[in-house]
N, C-alpha and C. Protein backbone atom coordinates (compact mmCIF):
# COMPACT_ATOMS: atom_id res chain seq x y z
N UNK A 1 99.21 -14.43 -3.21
CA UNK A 1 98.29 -14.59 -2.11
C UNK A 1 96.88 -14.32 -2.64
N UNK A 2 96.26 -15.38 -2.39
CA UNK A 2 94.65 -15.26 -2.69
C UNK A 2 93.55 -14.63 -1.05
N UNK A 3 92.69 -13.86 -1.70
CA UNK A 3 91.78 -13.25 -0.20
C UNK A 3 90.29 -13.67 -0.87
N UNK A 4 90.00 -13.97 0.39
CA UNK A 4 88.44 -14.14 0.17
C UNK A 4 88.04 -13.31 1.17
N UNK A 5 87.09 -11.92 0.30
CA UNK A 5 86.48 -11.42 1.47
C UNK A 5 84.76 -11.85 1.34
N UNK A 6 84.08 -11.57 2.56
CA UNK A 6 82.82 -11.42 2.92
C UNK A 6 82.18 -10.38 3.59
N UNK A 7 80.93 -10.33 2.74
CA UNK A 7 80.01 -9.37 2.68
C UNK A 7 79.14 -9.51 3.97
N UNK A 8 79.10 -9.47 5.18
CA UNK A 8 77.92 -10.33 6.02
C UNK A 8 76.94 -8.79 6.43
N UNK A 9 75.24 -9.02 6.33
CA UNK A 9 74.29 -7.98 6.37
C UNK A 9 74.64 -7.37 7.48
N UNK A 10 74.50 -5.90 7.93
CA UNK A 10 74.38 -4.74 8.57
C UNK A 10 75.60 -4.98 9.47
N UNK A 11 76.38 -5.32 8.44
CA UNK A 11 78.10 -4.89 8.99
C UNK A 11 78.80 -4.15 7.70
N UNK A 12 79.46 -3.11 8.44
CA UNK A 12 80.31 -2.03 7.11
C UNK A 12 81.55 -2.59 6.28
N UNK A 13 82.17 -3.24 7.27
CA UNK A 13 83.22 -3.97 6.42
C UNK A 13 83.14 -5.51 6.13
N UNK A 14 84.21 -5.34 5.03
CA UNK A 14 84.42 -6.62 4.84
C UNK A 14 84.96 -7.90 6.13
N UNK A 15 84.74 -9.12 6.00
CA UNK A 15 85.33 -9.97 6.55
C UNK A 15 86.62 -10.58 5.57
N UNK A 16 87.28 -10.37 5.87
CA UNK A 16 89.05 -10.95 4.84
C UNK A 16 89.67 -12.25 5.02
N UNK A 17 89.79 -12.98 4.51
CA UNK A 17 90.51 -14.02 5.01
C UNK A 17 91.90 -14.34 3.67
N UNK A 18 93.15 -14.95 4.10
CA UNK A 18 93.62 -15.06 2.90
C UNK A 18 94.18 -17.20 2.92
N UNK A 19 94.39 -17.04 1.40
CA UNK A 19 94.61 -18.44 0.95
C UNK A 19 96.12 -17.98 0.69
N UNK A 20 97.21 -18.78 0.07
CA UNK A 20 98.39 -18.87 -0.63
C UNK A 20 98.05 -19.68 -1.73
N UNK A 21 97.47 -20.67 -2.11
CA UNK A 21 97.43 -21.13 -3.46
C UNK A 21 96.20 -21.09 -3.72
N UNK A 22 96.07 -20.89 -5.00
CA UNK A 22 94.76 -20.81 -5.89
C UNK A 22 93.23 -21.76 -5.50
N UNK A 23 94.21 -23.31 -5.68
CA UNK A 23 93.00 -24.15 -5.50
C UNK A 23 92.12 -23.94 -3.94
N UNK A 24 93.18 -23.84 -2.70
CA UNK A 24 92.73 -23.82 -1.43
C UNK A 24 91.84 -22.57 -1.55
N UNK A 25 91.98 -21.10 -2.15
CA UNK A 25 90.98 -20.65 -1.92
C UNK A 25 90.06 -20.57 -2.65
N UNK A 26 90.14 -21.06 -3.76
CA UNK A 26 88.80 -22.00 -4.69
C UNK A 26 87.94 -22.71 -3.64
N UNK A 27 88.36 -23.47 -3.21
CA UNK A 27 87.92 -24.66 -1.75
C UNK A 27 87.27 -24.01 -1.26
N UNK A 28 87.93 -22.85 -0.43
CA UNK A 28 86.72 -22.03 0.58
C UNK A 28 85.74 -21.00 -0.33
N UNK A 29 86.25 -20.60 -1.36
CA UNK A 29 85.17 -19.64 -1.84
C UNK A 29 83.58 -20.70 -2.59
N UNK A 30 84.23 -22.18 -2.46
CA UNK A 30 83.10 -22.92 -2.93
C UNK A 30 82.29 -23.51 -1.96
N UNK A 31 83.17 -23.73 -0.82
CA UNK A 31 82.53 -23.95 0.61
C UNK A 31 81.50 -23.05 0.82
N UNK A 32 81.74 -21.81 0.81
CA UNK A 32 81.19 -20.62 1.26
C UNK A 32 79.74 -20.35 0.28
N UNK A 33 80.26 -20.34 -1.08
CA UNK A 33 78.89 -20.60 -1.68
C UNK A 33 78.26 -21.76 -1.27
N UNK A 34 78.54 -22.90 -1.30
CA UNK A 34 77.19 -23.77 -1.26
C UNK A 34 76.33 -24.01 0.26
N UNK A 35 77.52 -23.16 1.18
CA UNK A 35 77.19 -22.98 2.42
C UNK A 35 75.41 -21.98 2.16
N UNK A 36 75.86 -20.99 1.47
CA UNK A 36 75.10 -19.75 1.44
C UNK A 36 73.69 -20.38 0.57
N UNK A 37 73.84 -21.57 -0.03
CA UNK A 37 72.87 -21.98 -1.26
C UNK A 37 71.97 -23.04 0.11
N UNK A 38 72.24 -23.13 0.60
CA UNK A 38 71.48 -24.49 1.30
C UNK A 38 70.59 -23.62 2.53
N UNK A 39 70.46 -22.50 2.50
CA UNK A 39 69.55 -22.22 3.29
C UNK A 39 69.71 -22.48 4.87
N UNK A 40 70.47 -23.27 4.88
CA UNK A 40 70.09 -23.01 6.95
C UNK A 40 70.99 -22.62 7.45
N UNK A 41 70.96 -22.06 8.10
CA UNK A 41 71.81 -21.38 9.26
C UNK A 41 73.23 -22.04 9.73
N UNK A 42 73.81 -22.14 8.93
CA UNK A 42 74.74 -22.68 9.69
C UNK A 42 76.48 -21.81 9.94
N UNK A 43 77.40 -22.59 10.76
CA UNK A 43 78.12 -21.24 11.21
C UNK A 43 79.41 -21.96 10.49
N UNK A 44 79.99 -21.02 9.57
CA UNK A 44 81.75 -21.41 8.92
C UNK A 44 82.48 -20.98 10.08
N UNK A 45 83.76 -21.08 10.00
CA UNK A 45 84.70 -21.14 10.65
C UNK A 45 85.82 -21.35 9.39
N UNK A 46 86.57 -19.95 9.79
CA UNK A 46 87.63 -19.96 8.81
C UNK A 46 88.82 -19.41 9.12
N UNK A 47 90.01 -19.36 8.98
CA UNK A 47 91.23 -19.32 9.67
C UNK A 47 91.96 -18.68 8.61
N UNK A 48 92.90 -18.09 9.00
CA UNK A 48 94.09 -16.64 7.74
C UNK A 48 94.98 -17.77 7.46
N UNK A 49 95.38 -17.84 6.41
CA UNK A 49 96.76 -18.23 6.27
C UNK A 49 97.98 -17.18 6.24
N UNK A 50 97.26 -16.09 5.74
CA UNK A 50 98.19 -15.13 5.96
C UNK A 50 98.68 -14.72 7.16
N UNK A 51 97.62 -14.46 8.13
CA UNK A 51 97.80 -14.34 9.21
C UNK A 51 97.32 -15.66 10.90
N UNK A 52 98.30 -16.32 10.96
CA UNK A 52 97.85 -17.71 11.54
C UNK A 52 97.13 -17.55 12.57
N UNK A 53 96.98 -16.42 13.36
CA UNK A 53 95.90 -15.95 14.82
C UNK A 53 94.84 -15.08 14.34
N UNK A 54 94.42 -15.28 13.05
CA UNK A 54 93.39 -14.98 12.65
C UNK A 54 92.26 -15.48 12.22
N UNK A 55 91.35 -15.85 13.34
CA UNK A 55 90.48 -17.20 12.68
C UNK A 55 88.78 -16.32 12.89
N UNK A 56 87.49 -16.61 12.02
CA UNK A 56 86.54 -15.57 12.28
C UNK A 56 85.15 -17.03 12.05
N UNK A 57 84.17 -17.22 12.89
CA UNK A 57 83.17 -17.89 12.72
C UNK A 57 82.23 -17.07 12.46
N UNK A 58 80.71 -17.54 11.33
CA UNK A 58 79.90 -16.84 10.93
C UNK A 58 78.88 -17.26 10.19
N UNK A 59 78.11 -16.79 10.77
CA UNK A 59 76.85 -17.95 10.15
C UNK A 59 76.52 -17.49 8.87
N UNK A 60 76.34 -18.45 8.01
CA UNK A 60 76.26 -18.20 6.70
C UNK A 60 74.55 -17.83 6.17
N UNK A 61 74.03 -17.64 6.98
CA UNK A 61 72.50 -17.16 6.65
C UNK A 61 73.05 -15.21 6.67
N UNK A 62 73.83 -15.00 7.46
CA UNK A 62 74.21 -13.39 7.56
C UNK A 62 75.19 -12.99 6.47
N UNK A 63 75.89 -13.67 5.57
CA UNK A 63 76.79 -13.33 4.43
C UNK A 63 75.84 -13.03 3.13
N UNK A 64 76.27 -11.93 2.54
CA UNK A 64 74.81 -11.51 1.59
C UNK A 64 76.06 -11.14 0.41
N UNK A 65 77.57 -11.46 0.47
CA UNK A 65 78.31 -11.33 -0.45
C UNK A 65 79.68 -12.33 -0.44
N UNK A 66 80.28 -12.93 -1.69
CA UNK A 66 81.90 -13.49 -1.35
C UNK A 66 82.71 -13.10 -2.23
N UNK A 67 83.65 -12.79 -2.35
CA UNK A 67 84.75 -12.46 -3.72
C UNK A 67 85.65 -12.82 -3.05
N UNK A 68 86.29 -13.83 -4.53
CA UNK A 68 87.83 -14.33 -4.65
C UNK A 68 88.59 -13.13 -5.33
N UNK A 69 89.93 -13.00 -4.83
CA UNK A 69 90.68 -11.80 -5.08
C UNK A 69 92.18 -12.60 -5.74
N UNK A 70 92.83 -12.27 -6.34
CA UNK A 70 94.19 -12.69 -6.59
C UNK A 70 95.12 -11.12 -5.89
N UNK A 71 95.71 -10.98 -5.08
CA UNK A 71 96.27 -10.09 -4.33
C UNK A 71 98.25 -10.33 -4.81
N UNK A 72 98.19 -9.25 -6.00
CA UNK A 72 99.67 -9.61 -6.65
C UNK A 72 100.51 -8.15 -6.56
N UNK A 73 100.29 -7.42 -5.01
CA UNK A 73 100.90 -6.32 -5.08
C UNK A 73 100.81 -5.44 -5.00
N UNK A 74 99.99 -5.46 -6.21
CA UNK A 74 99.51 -4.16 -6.82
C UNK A 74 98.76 -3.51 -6.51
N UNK A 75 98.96 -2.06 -6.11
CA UNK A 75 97.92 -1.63 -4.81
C UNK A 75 97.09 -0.20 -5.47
N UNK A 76 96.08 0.01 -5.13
CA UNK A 76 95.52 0.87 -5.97
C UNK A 76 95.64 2.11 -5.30
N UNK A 77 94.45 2.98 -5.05
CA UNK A 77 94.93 4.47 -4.37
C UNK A 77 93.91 4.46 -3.22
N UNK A 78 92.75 3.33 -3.36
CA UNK A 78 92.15 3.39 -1.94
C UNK A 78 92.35 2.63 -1.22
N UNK A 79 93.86 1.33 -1.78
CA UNK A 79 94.74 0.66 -1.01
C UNK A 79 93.42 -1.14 -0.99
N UNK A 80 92.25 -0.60 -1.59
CA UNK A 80 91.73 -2.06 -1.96
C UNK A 80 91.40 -2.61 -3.07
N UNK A 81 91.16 -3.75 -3.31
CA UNK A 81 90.91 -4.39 -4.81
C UNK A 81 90.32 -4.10 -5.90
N UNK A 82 89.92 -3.75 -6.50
CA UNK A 82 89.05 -2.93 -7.69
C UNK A 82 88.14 -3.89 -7.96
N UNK A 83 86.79 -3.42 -8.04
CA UNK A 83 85.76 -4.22 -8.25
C UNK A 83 84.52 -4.24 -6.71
N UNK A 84 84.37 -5.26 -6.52
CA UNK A 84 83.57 -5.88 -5.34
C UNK A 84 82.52 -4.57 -4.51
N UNK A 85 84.56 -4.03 -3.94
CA UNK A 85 83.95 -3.23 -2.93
C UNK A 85 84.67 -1.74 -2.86
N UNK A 86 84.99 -1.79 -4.15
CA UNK A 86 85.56 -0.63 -5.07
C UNK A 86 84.37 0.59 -4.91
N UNK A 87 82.70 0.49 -5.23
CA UNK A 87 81.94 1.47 -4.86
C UNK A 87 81.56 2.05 -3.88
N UNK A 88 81.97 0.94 -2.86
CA UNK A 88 81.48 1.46 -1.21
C UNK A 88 82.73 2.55 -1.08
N UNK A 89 83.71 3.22 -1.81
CA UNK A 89 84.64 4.00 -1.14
C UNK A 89 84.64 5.39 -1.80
N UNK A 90 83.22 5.65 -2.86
CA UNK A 90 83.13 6.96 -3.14
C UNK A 90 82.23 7.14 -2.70
């Protein structure tokens, strides 16, 4: 299972979404950048695969971060991914 989370300004957590194969969340994590590169305001709309009643719209002028995750299990001790958003938890 692949996760794409987002960073969006003067919110504490992440926004999560997950893929099942590689390329699909390649797709959205490239959506999402070039969303974020073009400057205007505009609003994504993105849906869980992991979880199918999980869908979150958001304007991409407010996302100030994205990371692709490969999610294989393996769980650490603050129970999130290492890296990204690994510093916000000390």
């Amino acid at each position: 299972m692949f996760t794409i989370d987002l960073t969006v300004k003067n919110t504490a957590f992440p926004i999560s979404i997950q893929r099942k194969t590689a390329e699909d969340a390649e797709a959205v994590y490239q959506l999402i950048v070039t969303a974020m590169r073009s400057g205007t305001p505009e609003i994504v709309e993105l849906k869980c695969e992991g979880k199918a009643e999980k869908k979150v719209a958001v304007r991409t002028s407010e996302i100030s971060g994205v990371q692709l995750v490969h999610k294989d299990g393996v769980a650490t001790g603050s129970g999130r991914p290492p890296g990204f958003f690994a510093i916000a938890s000390e």
